[in-house]
N, C-alpha and C. Protein backbone atom coordinates (compact mmCIF):
# COMPACT_ATOMS: atom_id res chain seq x y z
N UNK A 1 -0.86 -6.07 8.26
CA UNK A 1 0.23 -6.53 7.45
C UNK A 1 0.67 -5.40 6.52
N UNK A 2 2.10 -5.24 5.84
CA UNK A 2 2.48 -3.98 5.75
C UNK A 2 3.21 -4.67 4.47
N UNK A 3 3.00 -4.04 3.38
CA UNK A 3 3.37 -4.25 2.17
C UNK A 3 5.04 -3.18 1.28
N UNK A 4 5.38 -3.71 0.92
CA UNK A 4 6.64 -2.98 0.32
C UNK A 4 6.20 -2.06 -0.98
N UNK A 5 6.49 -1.67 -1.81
CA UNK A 5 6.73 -1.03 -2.72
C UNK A 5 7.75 -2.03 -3.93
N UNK A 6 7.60 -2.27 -4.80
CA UNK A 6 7.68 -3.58 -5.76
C UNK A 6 7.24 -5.02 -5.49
N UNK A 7 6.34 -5.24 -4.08
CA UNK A 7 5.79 -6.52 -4.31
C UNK A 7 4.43 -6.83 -4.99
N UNK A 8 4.25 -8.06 -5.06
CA UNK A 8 3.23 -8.12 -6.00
C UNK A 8 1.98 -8.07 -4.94
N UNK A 9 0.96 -7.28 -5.65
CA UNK A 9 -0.20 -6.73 -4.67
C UNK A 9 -1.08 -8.34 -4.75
N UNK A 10 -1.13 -9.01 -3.24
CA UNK A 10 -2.12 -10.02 -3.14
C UNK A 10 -3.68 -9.90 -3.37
N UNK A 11 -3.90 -8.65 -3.06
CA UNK A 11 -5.57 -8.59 -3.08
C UNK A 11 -5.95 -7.01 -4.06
N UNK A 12 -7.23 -6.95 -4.36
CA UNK A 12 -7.65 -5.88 -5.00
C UNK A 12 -7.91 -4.94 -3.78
N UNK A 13 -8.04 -3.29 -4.09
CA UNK A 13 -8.64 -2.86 -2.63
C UNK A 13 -8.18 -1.54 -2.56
N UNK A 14 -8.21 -0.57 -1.17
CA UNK A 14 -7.98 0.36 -1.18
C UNK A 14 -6.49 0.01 -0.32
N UNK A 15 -5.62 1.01 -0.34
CA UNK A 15 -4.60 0.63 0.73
C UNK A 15 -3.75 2.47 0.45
N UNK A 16 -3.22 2.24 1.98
CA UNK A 16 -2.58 3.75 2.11
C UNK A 16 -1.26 3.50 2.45
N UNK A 17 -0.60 4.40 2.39
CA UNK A 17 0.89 5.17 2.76
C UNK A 17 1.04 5.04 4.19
N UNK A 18 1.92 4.04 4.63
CA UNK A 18 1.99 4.46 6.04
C UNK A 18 4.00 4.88 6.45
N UNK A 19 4.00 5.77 7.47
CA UNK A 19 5.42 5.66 7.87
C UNK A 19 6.06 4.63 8.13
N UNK A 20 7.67 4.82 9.05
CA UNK A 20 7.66 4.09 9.52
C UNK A 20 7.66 3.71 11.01
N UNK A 21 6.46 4.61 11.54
CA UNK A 21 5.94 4.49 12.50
C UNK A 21 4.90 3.72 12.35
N UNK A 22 4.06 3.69 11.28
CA UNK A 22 3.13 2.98 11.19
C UNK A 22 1.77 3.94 11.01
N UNK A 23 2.03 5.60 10.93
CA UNK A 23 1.48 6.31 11.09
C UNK A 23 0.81 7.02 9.80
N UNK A 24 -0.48 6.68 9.53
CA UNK A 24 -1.00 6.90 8.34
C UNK A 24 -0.47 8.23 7.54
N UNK A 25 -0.19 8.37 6.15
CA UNK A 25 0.06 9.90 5.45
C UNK A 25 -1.22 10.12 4.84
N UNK A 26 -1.72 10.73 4.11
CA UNK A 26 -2.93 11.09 3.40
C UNK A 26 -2.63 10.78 2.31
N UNK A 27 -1.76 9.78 1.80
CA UNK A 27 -1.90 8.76 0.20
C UNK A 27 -2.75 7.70 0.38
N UNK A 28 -3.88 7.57 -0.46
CA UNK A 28 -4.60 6.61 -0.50
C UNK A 28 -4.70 5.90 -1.45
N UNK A 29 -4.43 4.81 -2.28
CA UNK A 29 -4.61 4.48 -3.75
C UNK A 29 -5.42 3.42 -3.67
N UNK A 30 -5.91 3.01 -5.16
CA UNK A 30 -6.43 1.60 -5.52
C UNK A 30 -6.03 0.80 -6.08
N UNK A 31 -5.52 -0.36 -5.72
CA UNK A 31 -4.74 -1.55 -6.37
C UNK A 31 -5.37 -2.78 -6.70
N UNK A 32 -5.05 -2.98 -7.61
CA UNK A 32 -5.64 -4.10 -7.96
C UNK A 32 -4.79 -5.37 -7.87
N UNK A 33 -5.30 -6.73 -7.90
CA UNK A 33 -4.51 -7.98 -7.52
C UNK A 33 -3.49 -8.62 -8.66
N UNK A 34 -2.13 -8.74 -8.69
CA UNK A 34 -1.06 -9.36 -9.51
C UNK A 34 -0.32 -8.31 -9.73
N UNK A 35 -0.77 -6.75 -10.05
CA UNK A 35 0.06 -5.76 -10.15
C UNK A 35 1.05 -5.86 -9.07
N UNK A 36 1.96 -4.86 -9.00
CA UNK A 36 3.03 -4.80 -8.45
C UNK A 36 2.43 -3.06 -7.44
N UNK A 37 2.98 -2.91 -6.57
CA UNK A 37 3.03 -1.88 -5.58
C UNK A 37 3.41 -1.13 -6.04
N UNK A 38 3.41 0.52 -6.73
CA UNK A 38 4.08 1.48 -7.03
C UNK A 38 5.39 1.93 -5.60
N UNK A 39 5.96 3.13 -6.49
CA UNK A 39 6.79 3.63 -5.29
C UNK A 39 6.11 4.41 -4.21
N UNK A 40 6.90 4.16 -3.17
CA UNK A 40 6.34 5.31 -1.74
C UNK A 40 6.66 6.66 -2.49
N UNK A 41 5.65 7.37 -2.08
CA UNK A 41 6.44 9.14 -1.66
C UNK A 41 7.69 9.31 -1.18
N UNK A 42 7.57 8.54 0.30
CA UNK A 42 9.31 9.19 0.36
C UNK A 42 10.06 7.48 0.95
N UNK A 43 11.31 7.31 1.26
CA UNK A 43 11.74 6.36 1.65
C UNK A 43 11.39 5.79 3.13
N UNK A 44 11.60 4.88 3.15
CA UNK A 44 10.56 4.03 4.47
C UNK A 44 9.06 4.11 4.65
N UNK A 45 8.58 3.92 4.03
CA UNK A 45 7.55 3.82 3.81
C UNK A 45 7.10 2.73 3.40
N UNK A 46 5.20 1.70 3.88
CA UNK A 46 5.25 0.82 4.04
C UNK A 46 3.73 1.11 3.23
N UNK A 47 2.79 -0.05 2.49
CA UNK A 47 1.12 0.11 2.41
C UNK A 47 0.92 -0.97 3.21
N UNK A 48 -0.61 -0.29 3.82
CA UNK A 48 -1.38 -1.14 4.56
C UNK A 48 -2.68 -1.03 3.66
N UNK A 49 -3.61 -2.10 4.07
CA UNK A 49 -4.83 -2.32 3.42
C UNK A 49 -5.72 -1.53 4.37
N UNK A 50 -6.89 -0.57 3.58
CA UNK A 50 -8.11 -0.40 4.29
C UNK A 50 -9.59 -1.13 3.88
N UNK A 51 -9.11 -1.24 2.48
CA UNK A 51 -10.57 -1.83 2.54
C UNK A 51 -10.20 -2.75 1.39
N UNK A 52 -10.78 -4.10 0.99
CA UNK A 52 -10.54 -5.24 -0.04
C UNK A 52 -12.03 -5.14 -0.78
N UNK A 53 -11.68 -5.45 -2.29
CA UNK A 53 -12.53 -5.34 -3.35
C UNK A 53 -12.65 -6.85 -3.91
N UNK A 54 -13.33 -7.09 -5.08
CA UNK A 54 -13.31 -8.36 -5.53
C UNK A 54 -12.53 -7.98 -7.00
């Protein structure tokens, strides 16, 4: 599942930068749950989850 950039982050966790191929970039961040998604690096750009925290 592929997350936007201003939605509100459902889960805590690690999650990365993907194109829009779907093709991982080397941004990795940590988000936490109710915050909001920062901006992509560049336009079209999507986060995916790698790993969920409590």
């Amino acid at each position: 599942m592929h997350f936007k950039a201003g939605q509100v982050i459902p889960f805590s966790g690690k999650v990365a930068v993907v194109d829009k191929y779907g093709e991982k970039t080397k941004t990795i961040i940590q988000v936490k749950r109710g915050e909001i998604f920062p901006p992509t690096p560049e336009p079209d750009q999507r986060y995916v989850y790698l790993s969920y925290s409590d």
